[in-house]
Protein backbone atom coordinates (compact mmCIF):
# COMPACT_ATOMS: atom_id res chain seq x y z
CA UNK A 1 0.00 0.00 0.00
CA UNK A 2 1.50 3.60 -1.21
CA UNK A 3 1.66 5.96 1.51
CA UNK A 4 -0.53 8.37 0.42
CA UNK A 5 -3.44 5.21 0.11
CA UNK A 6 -2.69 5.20 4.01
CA UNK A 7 -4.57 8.43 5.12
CA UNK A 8 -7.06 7.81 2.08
CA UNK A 9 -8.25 4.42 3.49
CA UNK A 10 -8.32 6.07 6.86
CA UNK A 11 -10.38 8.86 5.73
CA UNK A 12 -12.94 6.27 4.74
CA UNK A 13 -12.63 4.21 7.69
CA UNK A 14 -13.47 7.22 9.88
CA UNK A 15 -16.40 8.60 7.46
CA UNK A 16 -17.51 5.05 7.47
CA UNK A 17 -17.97 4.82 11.41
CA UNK A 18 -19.19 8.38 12.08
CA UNK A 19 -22.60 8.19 9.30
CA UNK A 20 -23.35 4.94 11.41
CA UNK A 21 -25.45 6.21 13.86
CA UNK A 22 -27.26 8.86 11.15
CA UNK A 23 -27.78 5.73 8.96
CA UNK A 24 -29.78 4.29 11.83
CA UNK A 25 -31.60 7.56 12.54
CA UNK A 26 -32.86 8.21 9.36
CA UNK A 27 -34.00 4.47 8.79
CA UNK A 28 -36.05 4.74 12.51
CA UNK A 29 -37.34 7.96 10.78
CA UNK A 30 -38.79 6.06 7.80
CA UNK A 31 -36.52 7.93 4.97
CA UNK A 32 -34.62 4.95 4.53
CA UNK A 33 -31.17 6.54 5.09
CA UNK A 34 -31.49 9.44 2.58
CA UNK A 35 -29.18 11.77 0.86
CA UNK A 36 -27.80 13.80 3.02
CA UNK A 37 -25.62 12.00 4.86
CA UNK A 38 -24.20 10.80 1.59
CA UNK A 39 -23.87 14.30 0.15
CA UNK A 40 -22.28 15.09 3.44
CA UNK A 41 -19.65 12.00 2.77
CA UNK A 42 -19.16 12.59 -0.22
CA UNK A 43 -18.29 16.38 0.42
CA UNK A 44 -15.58 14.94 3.09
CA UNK A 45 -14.13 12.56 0.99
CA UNK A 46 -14.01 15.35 -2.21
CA UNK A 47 -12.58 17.37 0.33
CA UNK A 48 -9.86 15.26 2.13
CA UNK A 49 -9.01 13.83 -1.14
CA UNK A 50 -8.01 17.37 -2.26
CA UNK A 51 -5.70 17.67 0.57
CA UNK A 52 -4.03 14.95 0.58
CA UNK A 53 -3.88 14.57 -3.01
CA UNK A 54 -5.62 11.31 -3.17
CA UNK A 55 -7.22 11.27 -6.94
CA UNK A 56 -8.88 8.22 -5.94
CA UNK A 57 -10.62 9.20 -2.99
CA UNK A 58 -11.56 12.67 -4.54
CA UNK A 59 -13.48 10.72 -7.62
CA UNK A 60 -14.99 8.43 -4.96
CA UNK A 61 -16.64 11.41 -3.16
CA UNK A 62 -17.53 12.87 -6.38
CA UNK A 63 -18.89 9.57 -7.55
CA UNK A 64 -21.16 9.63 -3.86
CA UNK A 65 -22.19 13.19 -4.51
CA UNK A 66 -23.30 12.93 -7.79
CA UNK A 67 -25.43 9.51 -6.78
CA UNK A 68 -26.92 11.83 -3.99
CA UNK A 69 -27.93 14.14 -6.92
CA UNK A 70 -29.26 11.56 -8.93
CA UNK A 71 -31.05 9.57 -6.30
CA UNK A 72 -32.91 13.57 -5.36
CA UNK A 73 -33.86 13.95 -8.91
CA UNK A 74 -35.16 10.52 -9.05
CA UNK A 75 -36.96 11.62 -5.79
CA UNK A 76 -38.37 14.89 -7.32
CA UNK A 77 -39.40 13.35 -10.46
CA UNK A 78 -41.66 11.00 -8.31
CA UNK A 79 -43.17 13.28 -6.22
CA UNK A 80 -43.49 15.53 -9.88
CA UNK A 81 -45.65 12.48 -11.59
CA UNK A 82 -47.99 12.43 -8.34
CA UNK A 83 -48.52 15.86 -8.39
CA UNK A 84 -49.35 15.62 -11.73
CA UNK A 85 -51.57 13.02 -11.20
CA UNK A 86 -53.30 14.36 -8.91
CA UNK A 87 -54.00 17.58 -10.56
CA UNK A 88 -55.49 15.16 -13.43
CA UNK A 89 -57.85 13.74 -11.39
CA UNK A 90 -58.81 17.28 -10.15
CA UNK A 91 -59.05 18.42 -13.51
CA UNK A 92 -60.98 15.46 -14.54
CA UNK A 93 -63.66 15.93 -11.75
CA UNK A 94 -63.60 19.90 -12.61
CA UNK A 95 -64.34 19.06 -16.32
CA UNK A 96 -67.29 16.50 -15.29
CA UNK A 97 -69.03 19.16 -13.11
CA UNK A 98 -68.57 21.52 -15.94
CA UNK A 99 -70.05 19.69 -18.70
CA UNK A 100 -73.24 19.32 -16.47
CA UNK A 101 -73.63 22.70 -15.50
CA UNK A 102 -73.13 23.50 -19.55
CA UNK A 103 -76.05 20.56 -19.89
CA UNK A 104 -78.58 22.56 -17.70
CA UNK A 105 -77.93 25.87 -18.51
CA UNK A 106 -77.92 24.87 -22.81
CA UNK A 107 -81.35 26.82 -23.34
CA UNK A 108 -79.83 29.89 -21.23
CA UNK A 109 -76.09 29.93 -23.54
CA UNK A 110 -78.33 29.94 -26.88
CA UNK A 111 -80.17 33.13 -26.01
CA UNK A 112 -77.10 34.65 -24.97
CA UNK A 113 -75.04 33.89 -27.76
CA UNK A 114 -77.66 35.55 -30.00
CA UNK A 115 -77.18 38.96 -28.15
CA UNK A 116 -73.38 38.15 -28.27
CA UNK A 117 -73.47 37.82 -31.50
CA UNK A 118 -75.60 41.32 -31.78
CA UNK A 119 -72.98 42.52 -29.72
CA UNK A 120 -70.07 41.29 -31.79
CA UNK A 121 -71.75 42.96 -35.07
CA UNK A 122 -71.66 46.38 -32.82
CA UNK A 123 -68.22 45.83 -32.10
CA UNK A 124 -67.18 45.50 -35.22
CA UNK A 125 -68.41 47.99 -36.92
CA UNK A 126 -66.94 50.65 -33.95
CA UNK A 127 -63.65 48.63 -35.03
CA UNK A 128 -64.28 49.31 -38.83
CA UNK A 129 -64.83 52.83 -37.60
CA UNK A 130 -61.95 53.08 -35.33
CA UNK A 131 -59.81 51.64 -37.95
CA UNK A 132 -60.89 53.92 -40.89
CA UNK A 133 -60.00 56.80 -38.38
CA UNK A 134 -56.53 56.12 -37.65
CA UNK A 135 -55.70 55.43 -41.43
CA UNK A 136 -56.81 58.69 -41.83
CA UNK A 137 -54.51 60.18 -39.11
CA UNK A 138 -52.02 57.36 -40.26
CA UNK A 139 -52.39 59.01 -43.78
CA UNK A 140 -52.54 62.63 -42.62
CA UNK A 141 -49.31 62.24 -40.44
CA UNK A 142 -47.30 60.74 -43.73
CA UNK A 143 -48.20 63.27 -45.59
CA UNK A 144 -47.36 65.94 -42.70
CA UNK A 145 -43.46 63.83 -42.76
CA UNK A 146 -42.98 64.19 -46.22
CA UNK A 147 -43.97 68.10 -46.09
CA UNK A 148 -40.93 68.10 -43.38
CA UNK A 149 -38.41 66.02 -44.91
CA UNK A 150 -39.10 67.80 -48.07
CA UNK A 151 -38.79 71.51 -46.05
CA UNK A 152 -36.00 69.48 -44.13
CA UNK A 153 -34.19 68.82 -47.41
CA UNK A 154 -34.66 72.12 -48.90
CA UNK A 155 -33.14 73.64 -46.03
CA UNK A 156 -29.98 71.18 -46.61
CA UNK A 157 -29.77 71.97 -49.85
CA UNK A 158 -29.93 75.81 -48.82
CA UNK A 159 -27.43 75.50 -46.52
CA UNK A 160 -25.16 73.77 -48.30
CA UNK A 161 -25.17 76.59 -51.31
CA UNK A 162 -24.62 78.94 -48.58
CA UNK A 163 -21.38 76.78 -47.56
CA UNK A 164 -20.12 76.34 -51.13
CA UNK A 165 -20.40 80.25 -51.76
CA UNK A 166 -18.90 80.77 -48.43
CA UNK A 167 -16.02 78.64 -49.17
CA UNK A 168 -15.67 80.28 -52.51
CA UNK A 169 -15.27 83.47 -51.03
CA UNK A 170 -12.89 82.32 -48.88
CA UNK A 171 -10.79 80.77 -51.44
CA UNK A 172 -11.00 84.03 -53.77
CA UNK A 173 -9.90 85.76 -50.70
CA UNK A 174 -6.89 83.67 -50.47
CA UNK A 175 -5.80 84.18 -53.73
CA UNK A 176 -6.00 87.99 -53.98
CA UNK A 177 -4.11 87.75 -50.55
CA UNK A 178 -1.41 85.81 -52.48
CA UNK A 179 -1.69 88.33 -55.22
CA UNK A 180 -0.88 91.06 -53.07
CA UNK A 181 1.70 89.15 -51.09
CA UNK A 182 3.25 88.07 -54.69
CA UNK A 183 3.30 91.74 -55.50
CA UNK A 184 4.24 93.11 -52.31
CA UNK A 185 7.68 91.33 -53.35
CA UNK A 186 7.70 91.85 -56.61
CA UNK A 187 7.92 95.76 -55.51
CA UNK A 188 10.48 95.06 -52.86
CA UNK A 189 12.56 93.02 -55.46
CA UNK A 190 12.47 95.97 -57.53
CA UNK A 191 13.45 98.27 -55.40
CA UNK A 192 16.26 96.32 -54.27
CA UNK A 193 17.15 96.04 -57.31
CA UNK A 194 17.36 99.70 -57.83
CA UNK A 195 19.48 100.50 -54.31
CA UNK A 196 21.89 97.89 -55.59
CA UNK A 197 22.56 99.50 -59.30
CA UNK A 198 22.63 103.26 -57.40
CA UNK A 199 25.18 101.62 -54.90
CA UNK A 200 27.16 100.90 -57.95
């Protein structure tokens, strides 16, 4: 036996001995030894073999854990299908009582279902009316957008001549600014020129 086996197989000696007496109190209590005491071992041996770096024992209390899941699924699946069950039967004798009371009260539902279906007529022609309304505002309101997006797009357009003859003024004033600069030393050229054949 390896060394590190040595605290493992202690570890499950000791778990082993101390779920005893919750083994037997769960069984007196009719649950028939549950899951939670083998969540809880399973935890200790996930746990211990962690820290002492027993791979072994940490898959066996994984392997215990996960059977504790399993086992409370199983457990909640039953008591799911009884429920269910149950509610069938409920909605069983529900239906039954219905379709009697719908028996006795037949002559009561046909006089009703004639107004109903005065009422229905009524309804829909409000709806018809409603509805022709608001294509009429629905129509009205297009027509109000495309007057904007057409003043909208005018006032683009406007604005964007305005730019373009702005920066075409600004471009002509650039170039009679280089004009006069080009001039400016064309003159001073000159006259240099001149000091330079008097100096002679």
């Amino acid at each position: 036996m390896k060394l590190l086996q040595i605290p493992g197989a202690a570890v499950r000696t000791y778990v082993k001995v101390a779920r005893v007496p919750f083994d037997v109190a769960m069984k007196v209590a009719g649950r028939g030894g549950g899951t939670t005491v083998d969540r809880a071992d399973g935890a200790v041996k996930t746990a211990a073999g962690a820290i002492l770096g027993d791979d072994e024992l940490r898959a066996e209390g994984r392997r215990r854990t996960t059977a504790a899941d399993e086992r409370d699924q199983a457990q909640a699946l039953r008591e799911e299908a009884d429920a269910r069950r149950e509610e069938a039967e409920r909605a069983a004798r529900e239906q039954a009582a219905e379709a009697d009371r719908r028996r006795e009260q037949a002559a009561e539902q046909a006089a009703a279902k004639r107004e109903e279906a005065a009422a229905a007529k009524q309804r829909e022609q409000a709806k018809a009316e409603r509805e022709a309304a608001k294509r009429e505002a629905q129509a009205a309101k297009e027509e109000a957008d495309r007057k904007e997006a057409a003043e909208a797009r005018a006032r683009k357009e406007e604005l964007a001549q305005l730019e373009a003859q702005e920066e075409a003024l600004d471009q002509r004033e650039e170039a009679l600014a280089a004009k006069d600069e080009a001039q400016r030393l064309e003159d001073a050229a000159a006259r240099a020129k001149a000091e330079r054949k008097t100096d002679d």
